[in-house]
C-alpha atoms as a PDB file:
ATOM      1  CA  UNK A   1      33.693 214.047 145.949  1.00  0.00           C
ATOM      2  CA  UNK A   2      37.430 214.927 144.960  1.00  0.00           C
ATOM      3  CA  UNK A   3      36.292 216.113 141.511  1.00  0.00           C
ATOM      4  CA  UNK A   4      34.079 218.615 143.444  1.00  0.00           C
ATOM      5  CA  UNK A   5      36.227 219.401 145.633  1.00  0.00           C
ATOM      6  CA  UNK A   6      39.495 219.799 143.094  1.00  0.00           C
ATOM      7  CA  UNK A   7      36.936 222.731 141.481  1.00  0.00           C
ATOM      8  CA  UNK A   8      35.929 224.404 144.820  1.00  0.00           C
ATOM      9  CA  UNK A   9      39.201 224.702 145.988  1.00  0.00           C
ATOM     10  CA  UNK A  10      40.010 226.149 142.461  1.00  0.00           C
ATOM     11  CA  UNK A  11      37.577 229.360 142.740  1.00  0.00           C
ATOM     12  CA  UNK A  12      38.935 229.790 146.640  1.00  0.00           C
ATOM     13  CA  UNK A  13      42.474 229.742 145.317  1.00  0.00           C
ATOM     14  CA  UNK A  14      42.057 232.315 142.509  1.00  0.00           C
ATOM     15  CA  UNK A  15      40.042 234.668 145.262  1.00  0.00           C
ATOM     16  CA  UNK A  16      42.735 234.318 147.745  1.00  0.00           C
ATOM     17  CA  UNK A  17      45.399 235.190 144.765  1.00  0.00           C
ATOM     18  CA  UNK A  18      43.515 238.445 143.029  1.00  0.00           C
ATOM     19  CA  UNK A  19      41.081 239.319 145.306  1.00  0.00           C
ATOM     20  CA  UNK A  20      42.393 239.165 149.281  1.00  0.00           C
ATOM     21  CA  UNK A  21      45.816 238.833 149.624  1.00  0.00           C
ATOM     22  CA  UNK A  22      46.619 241.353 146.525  1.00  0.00           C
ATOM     23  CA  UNK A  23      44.598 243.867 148.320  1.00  0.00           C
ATOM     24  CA  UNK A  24      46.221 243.128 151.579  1.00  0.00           C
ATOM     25  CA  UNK A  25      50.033 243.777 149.950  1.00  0.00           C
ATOM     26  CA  UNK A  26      48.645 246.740 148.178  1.00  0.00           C
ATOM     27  CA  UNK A  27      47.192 248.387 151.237  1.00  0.00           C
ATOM     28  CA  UNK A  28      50.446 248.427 153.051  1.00  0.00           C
ATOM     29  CA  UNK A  29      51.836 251.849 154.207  1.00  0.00           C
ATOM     30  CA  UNK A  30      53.881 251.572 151.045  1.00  0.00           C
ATOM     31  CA  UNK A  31      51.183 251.013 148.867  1.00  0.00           C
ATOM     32  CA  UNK A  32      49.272 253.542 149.984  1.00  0.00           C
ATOM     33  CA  UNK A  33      52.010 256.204 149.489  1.00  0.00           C
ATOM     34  CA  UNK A  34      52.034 255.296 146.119  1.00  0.00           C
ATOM     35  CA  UNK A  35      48.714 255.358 145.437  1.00  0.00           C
ATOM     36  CA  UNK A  36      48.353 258.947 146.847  1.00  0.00           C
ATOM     37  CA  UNK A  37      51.589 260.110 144.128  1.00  0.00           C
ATOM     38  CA  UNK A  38      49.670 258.274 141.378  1.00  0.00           C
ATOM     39  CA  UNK A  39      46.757 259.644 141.840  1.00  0.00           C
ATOM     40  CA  UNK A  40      48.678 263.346 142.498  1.00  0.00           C
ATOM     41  CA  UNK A  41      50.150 262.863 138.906  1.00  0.00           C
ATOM     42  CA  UNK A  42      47.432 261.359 137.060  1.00  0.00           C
ATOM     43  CA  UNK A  43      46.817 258.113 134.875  1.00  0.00           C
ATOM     44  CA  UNK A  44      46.464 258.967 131.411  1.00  0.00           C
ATOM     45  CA  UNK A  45      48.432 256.306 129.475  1.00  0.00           C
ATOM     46  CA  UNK A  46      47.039 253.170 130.646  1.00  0.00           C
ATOM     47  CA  UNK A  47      43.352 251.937 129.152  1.00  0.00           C
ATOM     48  CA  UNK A  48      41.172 249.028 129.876  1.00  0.00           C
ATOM     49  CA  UNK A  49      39.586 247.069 126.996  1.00  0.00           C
ATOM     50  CA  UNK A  50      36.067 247.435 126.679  1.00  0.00           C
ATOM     51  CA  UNK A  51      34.981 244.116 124.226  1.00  0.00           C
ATOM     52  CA  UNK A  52      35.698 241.761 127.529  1.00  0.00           C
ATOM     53  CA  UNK A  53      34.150 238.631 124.834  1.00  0.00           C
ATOM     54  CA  UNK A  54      37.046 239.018 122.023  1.00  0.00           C
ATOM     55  CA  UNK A  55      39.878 240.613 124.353  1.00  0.00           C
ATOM     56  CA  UNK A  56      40.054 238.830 127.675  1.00  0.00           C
ATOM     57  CA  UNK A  57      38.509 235.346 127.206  1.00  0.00           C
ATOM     58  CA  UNK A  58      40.519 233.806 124.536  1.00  0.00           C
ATOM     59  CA  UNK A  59      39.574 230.431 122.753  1.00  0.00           C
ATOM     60  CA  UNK A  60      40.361 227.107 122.165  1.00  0.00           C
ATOM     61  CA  UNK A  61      41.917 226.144 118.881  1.00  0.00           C
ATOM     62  CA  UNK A  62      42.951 222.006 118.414  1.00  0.00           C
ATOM     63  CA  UNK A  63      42.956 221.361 121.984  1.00  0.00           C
ATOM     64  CA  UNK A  64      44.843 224.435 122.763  1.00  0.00           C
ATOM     65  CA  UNK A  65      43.976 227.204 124.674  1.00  0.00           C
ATOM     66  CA  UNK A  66      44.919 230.895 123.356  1.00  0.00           C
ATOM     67  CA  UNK A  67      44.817 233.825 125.421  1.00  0.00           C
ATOM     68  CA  UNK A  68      46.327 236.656 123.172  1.00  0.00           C
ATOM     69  CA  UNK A  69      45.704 239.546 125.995  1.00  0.00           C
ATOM     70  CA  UNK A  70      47.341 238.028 128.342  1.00  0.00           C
ATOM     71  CA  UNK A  71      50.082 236.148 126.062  1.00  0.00           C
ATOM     72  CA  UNK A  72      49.844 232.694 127.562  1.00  0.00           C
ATOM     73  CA  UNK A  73      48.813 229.597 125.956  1.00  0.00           C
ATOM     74  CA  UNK A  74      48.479 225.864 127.273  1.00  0.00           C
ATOM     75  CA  UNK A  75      48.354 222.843 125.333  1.00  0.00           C
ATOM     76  CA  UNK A  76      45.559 220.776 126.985  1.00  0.00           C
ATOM     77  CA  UNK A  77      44.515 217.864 124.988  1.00  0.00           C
ATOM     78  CA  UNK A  78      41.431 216.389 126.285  1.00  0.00           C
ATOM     79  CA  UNK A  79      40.625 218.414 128.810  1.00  0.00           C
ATOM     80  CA  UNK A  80      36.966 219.399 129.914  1.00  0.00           C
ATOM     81  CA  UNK A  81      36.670 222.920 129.863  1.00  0.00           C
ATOM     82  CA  UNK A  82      33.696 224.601 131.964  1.00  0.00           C
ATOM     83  CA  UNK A  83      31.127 226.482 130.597  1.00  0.00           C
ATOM     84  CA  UNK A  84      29.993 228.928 132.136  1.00  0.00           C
ATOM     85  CA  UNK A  85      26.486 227.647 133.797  1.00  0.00           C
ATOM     86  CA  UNK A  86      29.225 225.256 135.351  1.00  0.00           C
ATOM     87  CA  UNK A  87      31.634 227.850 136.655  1.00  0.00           C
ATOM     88  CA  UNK A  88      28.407 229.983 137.669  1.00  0.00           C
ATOM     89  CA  UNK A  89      27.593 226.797 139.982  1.00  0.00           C
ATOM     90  CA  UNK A  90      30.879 225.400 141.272  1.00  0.00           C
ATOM     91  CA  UNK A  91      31.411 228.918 142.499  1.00  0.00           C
ATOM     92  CA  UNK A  92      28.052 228.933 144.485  1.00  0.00           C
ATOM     93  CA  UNK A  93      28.604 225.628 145.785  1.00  0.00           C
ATOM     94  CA  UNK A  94      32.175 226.772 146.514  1.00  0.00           C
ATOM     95  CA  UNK A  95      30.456 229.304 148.901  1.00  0.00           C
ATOM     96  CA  UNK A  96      28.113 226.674 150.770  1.00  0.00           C
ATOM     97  CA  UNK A  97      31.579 224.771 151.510  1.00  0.00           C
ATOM     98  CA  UNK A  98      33.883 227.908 153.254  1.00  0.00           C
ATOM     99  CA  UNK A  99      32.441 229.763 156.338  1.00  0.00           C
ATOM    100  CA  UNK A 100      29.720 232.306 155.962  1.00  0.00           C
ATOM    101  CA  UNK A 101      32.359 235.187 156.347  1.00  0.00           C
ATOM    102  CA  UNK A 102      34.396 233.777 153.868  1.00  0.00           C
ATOM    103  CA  UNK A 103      31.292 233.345 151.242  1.00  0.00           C
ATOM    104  CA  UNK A 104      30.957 237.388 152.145  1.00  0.00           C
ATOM    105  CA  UNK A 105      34.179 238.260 151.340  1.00  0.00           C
ATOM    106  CA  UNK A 106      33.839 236.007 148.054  1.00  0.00           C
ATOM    107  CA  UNK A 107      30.995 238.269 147.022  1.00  0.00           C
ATOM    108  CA  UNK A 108      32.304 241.870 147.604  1.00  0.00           C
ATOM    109  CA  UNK A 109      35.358 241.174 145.073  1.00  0.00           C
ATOM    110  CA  UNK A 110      34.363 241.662 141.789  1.00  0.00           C
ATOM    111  CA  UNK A 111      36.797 238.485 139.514  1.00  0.00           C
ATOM    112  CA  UNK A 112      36.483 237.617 135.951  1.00  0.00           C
ATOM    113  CA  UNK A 113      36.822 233.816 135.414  1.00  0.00           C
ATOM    114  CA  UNK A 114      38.214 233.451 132.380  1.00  0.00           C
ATOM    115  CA  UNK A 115      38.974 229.739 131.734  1.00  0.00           C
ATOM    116  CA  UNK A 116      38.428 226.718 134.297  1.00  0.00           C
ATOM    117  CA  UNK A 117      39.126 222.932 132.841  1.00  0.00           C
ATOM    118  CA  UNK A 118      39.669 219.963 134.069  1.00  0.00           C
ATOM    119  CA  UNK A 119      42.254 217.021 133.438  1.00  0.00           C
ATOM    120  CA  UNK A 120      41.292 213.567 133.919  1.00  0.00           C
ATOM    121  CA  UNK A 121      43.007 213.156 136.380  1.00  0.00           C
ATOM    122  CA  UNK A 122      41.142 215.749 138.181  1.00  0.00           C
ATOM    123  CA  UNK A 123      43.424 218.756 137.762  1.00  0.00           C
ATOM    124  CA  UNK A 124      42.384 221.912 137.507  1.00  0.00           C
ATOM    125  CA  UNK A 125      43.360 224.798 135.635  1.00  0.00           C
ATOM    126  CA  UNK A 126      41.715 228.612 136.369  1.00  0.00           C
ATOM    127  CA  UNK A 127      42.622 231.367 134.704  1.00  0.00           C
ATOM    128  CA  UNK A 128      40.742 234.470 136.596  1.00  0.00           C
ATOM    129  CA  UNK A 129      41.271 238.457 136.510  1.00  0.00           C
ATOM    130  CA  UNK A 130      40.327 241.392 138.431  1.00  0.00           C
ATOM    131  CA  UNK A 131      39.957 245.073 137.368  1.00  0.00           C
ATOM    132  CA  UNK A 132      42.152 247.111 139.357  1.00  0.00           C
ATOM    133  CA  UNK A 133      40.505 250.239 138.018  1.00  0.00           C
ATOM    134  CA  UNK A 134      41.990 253.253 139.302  1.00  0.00           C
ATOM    135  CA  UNK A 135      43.890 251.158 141.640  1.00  0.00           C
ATOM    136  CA  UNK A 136      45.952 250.004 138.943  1.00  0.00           C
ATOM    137  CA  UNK A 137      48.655 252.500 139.433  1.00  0.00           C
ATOM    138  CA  UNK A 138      49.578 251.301 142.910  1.00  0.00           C
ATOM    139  CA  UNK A 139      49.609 247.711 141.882  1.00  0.00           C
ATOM    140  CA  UNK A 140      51.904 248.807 139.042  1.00  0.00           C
ATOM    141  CA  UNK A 141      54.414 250.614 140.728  1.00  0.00           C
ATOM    142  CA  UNK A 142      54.473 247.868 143.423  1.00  0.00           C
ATOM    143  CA  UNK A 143      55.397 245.685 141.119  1.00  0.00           C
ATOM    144  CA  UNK A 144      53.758 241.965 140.942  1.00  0.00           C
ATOM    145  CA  UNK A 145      57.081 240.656 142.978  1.00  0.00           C
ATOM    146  CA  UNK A 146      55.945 242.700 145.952  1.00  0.00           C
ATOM    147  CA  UNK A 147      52.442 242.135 145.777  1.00  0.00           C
ATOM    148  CA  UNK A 148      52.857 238.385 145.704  1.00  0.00           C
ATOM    149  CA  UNK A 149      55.946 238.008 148.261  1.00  0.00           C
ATOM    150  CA  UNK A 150      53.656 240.335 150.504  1.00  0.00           C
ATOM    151  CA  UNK A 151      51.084 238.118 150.377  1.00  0.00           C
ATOM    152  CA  UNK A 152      52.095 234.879 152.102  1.00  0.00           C
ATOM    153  CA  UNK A 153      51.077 235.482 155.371  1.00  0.00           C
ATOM    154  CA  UNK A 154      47.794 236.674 154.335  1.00  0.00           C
ATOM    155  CA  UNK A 155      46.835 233.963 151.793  1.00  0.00           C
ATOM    156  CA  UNK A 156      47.630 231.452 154.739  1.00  0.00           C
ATOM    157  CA  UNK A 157      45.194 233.580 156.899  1.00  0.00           C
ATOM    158  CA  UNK A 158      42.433 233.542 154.437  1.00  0.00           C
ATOM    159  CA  UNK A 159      42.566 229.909 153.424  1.00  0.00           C
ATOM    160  CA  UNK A 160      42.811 229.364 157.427  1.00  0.00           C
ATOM    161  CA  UNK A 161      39.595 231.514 157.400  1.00  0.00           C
ATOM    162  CA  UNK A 162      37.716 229.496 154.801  1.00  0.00           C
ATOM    163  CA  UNK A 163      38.140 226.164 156.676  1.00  0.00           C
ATOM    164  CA  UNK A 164      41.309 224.915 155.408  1.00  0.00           C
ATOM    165  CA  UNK A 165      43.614 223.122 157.972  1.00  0.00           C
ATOM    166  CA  UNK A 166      47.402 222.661 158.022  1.00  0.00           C
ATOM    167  CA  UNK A 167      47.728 225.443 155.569  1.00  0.00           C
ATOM    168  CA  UNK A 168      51.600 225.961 154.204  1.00  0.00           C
ATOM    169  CA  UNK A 169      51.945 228.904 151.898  1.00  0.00           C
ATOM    170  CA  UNK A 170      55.424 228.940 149.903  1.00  0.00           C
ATOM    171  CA  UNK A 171      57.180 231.865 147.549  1.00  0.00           C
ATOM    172  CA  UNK A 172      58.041 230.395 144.684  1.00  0.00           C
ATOM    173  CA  UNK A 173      59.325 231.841 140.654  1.00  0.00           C
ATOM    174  CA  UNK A 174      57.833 229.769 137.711  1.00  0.00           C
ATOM    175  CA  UNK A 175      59.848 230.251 134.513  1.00  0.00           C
ATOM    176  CA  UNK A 176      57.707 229.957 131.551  1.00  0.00           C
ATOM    177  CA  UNK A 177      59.794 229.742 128.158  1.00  0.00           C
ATOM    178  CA  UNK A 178      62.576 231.249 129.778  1.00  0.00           C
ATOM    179  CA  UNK A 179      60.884 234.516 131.506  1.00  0.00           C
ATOM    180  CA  UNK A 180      60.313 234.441 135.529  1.00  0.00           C
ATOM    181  CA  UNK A 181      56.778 234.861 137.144  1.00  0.00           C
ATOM    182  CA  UNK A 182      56.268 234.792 140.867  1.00  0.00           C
ATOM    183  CA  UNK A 183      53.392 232.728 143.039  1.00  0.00           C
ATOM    184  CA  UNK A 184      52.930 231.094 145.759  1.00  0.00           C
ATOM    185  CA  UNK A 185      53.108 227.196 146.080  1.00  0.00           C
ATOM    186  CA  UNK A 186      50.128 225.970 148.850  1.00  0.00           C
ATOM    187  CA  UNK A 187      49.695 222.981 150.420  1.00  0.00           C
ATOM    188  CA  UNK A 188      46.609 221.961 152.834  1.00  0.00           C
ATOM    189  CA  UNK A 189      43.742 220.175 154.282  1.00  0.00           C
ATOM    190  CA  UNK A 190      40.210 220.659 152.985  1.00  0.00           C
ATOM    191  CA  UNK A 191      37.346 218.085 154.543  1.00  0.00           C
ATOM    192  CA  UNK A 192      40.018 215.852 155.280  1.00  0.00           C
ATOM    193  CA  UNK A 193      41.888 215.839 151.849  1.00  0.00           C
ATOM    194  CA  UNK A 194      45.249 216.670 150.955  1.00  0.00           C
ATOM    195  CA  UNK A 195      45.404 219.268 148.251  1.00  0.00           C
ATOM    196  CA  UNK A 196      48.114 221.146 146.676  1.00  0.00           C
ATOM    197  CA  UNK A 197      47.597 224.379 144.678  1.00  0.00           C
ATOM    198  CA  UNK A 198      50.357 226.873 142.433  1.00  0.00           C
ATOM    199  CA  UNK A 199      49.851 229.847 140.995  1.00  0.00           C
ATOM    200  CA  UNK A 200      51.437 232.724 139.059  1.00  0.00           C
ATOM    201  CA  UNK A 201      50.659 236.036 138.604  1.00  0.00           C
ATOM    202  CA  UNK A 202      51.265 239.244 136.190  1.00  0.00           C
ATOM    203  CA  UNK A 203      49.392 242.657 135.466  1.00  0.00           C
ATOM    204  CA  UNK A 204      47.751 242.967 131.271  1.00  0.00           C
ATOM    205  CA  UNK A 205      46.998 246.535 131.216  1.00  0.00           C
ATOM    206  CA  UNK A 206      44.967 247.450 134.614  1.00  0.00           C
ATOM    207  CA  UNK A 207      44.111 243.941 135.109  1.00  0.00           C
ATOM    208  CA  UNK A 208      45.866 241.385 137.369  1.00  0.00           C
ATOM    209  CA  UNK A 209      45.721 238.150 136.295  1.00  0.00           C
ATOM    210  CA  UNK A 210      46.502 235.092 138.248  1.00  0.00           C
ATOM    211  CA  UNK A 211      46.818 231.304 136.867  1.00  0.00           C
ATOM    212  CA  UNK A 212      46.115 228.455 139.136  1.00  0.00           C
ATOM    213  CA  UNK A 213      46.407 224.760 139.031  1.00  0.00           C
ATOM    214  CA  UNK A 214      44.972 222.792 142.024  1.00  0.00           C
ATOM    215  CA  UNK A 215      45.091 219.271 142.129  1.00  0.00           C
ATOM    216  CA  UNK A 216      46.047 216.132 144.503  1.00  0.00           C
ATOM    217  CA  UNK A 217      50.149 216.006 143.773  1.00  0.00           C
ATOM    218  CA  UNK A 218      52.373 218.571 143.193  1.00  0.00           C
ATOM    219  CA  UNK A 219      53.906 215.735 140.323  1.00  0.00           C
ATOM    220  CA  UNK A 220      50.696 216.355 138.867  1.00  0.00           C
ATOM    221  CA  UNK A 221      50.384 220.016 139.223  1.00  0.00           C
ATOM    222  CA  UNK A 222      54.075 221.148 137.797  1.00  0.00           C
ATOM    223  CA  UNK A 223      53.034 219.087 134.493  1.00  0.00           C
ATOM    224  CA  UNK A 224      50.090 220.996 133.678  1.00  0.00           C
ATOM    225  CA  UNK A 225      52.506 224.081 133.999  1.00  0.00           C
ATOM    226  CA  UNK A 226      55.205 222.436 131.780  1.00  0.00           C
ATOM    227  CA  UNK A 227      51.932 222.655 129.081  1.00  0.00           C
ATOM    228  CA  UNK A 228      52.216 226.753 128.934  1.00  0.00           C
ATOM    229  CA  UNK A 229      53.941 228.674 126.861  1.00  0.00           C
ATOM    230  CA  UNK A 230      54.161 232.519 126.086  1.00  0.00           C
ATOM    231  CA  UNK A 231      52.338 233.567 122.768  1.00  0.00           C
ATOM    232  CA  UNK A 232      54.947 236.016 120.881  1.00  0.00           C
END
């Protein structure tokens, strides 16, 4: 029951993170004000890559996985990593658990799920992405400070809306081989189980990209981020 639960709580995490709260922080009066000027002046220097197989989903080379678009790598040594008739049904099962609203919500934002695996200890990693299209310019300017900071109340809200109880949403900075990425450190109750969950975020081109690890201790949960580095 944990290990399904450790994945469900995985995909609800990464929606909260790029799909629900980022639009909430980019929709502010601010946000909107800088989405009019961008659009005023234009977007003509940004692009989006088109081969989503060889650009966005990386691989796995000796146990490690490489993502060169996004310029992260972890080092995770038998891990199980999902395939994607598994992701496909942890995400629908996902839906059966949160409240029909919720499931709704889940279905109207459009996410790429990049990489999902799982310790054995029942950790989980996601690495997920969202288009921004021609909103990219807003989330941009914002800056991915903002957006996240912005976010806490609302990411409590929405895990409060998908059945979650005694929900604790934190600010936090990550560094990751010396550079600083913010997230948000949660803590809550799902079906009566404890569960702790930490991401970080940053924009690749017009896509934000969030990484999550969910799992049962935050011991647990830091050590699977001291396992990424930055590809240079």
């Amino acid at each position: 029951m944990k290990k399904v639960l450790c994945l469900c709580l995985v995909f609800l995490f990464c929606f909260m993170a790029v799909g629900y709260a980022a639009d909430e922080a980019a929709t502010t009066d601010a946000g909107a004000a800088i989405g009019n000027t961008a659009a005023e002046a234009g977007d003509e220097t940004s692009t989006t890559p088109t081969d989503v197989a060889a650009d966005l989903f990386g691989r796995v080379e000796d146990g490690n996985y490489v993502n060169e678009f996004i310029g992260f790598g972890f080092k995770l040594e038998d891990w199980h990593f999902y395939t994607d008739e598994e992701i496909d049904a942890m995400n629908n099962i996902t839906k059966k658990l949160v409240t029909e609203d919720y499931a709704k919500m889940m279905d109207q934002i459009d996410m790429l799920y990049v990489m999902m695996a799982m310790a054995p200890d029942r950790t989980n990693i996601n690495i997920s992405m969202r288009n921004l299209g021609e909103y990219a310019p807003v989330y941009e300017m914002l800056g991915v400070d903002t957006i996240v900071e912005s976010s806490v109340d609302a990411s409590a809200s929405s895990l409060t809306t998908a059945g979650c109880e005694d929900v604790k949403v934190e600010f936090i900075k990550k560094t990751v081989d010396g550079e600083e990425f913010s997230g948000l450190l949660t803590s809550y109750k799902m079906l009566g189980i404890q569960m702790s969950s930490k991401f970080i975020m940053c924009i690749r081109d017009r896509y934000l990209v969030s990484i999550t690890v969910t799992g049962l201790e935050e011991d647990a949960i830091d050590a699977v981020f001291d396992k990424l580095y930055l590809i240079k």
